[in-house]
Structure formats: structure tokens, C-alpha cells
Protein backbone atom coordinates (compact mmCIF):
# COMPACT_ATOMS: atom_id res chain seq x y z
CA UNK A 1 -23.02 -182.02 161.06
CA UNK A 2 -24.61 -178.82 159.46
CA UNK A 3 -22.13 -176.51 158.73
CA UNK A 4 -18.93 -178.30 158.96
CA UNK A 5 -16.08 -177.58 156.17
CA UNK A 6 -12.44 -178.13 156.62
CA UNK A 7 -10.36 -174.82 156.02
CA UNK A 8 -6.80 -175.90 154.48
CA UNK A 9 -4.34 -175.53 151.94
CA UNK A 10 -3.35 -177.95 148.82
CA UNK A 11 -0.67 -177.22 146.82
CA UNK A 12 -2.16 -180.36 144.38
CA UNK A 13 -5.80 -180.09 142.95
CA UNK A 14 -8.61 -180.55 145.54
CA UNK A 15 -10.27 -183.33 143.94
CA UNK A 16 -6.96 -185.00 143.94
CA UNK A 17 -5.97 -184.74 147.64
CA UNK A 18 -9.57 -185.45 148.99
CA UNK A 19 -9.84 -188.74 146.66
CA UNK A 20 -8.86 -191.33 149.28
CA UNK A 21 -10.50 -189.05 152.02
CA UNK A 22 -12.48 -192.26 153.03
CA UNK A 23 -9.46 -193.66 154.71
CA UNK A 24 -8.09 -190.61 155.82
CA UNK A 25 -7.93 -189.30 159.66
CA UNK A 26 -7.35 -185.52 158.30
CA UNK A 27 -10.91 -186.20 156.63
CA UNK A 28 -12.31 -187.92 159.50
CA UNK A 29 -12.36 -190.86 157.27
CA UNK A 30 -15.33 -189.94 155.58
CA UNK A 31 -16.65 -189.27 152.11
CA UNK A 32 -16.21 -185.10 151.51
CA UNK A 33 -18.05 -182.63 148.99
CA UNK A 34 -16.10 -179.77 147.40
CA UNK A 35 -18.13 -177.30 148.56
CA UNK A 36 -15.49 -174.08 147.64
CA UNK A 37 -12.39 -173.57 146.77
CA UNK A 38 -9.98 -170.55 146.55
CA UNK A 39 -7.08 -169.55 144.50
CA UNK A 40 -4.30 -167.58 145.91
CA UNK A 41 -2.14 -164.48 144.49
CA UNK A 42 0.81 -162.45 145.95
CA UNK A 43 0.28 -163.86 149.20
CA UNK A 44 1.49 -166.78 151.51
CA UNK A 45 -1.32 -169.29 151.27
CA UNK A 46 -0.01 -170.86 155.25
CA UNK A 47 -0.32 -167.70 156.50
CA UNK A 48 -3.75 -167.18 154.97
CA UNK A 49 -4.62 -170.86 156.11
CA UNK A 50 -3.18 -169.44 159.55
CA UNK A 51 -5.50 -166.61 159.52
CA UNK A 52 -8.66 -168.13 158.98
CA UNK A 53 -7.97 -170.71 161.81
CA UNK A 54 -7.30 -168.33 163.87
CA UNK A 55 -10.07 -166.16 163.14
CA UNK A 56 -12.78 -168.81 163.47
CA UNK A 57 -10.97 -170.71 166.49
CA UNK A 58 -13.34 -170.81 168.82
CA UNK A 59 -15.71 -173.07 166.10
CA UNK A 60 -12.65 -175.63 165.51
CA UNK A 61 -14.47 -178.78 165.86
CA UNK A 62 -12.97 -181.01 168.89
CA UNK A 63 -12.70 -184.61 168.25
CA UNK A 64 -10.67 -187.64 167.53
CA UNK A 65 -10.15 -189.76 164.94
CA UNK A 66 -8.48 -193.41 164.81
CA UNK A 67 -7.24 -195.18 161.59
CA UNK A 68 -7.29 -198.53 160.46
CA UNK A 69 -4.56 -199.74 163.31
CA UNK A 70 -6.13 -197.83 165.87
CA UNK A 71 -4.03 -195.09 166.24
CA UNK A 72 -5.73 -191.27 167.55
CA UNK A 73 -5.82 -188.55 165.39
CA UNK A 74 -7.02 -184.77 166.36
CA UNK A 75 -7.94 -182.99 162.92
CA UNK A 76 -7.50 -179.34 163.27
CA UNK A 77 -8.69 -177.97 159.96
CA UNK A 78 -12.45 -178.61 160.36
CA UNK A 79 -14.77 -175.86 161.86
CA UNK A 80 -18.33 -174.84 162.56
CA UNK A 81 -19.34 -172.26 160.63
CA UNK A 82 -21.09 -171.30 157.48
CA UNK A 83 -19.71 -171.32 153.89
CA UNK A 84 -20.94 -167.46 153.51
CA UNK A 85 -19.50 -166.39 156.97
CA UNK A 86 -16.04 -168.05 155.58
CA UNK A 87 -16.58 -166.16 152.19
CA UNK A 88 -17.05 -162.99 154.36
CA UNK A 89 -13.77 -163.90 156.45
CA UNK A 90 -12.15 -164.20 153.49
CA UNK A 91 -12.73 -160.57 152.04
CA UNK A 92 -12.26 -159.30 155.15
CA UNK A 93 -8.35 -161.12 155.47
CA UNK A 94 -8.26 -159.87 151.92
CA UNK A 95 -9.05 -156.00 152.43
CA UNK A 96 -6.92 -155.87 155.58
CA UNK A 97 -10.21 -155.45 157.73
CA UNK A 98 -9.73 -158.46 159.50
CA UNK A 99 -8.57 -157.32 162.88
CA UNK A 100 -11.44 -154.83 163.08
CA UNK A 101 -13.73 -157.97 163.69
CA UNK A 102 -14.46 -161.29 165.40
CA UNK A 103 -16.79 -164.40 165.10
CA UNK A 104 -19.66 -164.62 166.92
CA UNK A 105 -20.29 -168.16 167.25
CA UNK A 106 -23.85 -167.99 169.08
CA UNK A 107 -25.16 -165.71 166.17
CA UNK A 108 -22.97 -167.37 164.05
CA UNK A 109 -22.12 -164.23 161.96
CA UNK A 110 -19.02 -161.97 161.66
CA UNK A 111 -19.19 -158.73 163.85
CA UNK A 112 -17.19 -155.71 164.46
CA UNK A 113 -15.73 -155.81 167.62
């Protein structure tokens, strides 16, 4: 699916957590691709996570997922959107501009609101 990245926090290495992603439901048991990744300073990295999701809600992608004994899973982290729209989110959370602006998910671009 074009455009597709999970949005979420790690407190170990990404290439770490995402090496078994094959088998797990949070990566809809898939193979991933690093495609960014984000250090954070002076700041509570859930609430950041928190702010993102929010932010790009309406894109969250709907499905679910069932493991190996058949149980459902609903990821939550995973959105429609694209990597420089995120990057824009990002400074926005980042200069406190953030509430001055929503997602518009038909033009798929950030605008002020």
C-alpha cells in the first residue's frame, strides 16, 4: 500500500524491534523497511507518539490482523500518509504550530485550518 508507515515509539534500536516483524501482528506480519527514524530531546516521546496519531487520525489504517493461533489483532500505529507530510507534522509538533493546522487527507497535505 503506497504510503503506509507505522508511527511509534522504541525505546530499543529500530532495527532491533522490527527484526522478527515477519511474525508480528503490530507489523502486520510482514517484512518492514526503515524508512525514518527520529531521535527525541527534552520531551515525552508517548506524548509525541500521542500527537502524531492524533494529528493524522483520520488516515489510521483500519484492519485486522491474526497470528499464528488465530487470534485478531487491530494495529493502531500504521497510517496513510506520506513520509514528507509526517516530516512536516513533525516540525510543526516541534515549533508549537501544531494546533494551527489539520490533515487533509483528500489532498493529502497539511493545511492551516
Amino acid at each position: 500500500m503506497e504510503n503506509l508507515y507505522k508511527i511509534g515509539f522504541s525505546r530499543v534500536p529500530v532495527e532491533e524491534r522490527i527484526k522478527n516483524a515477519e511474525n508480528e501482528t503490530t507489523y502486520l506480519m510482514a517484512l518492514v523497511e526503515i524508512e525514518s527514524e527520529y531521535q527525541c530531546f527534552n520531551m515525552n516521546p508517548h506524548k509525541f507518539e500521542q500527537l502524531l496519531h492524533t494529528f493524522f487520525a483520520k488516515v489510521c489504517l483500519s484492519i485486522d490482523v491474526f497470528d499464528a493461533d488465530g487470534n485478531r489483532h487491530t494495529p493502531r500505529e500504521w497510517f496513510k500518509v506520506p513520509l514528507p507530510v509526517i516530516d512536516e507534522a513533525i516540525k510543526y509538533i516541534l515549533s508549537g504550530e501544531i494546533v494551527g493546522y489539520c490533515y487533509d487527507e483528500d489532498r493529502e497535505t497539511i493545511v492551516g485550518k
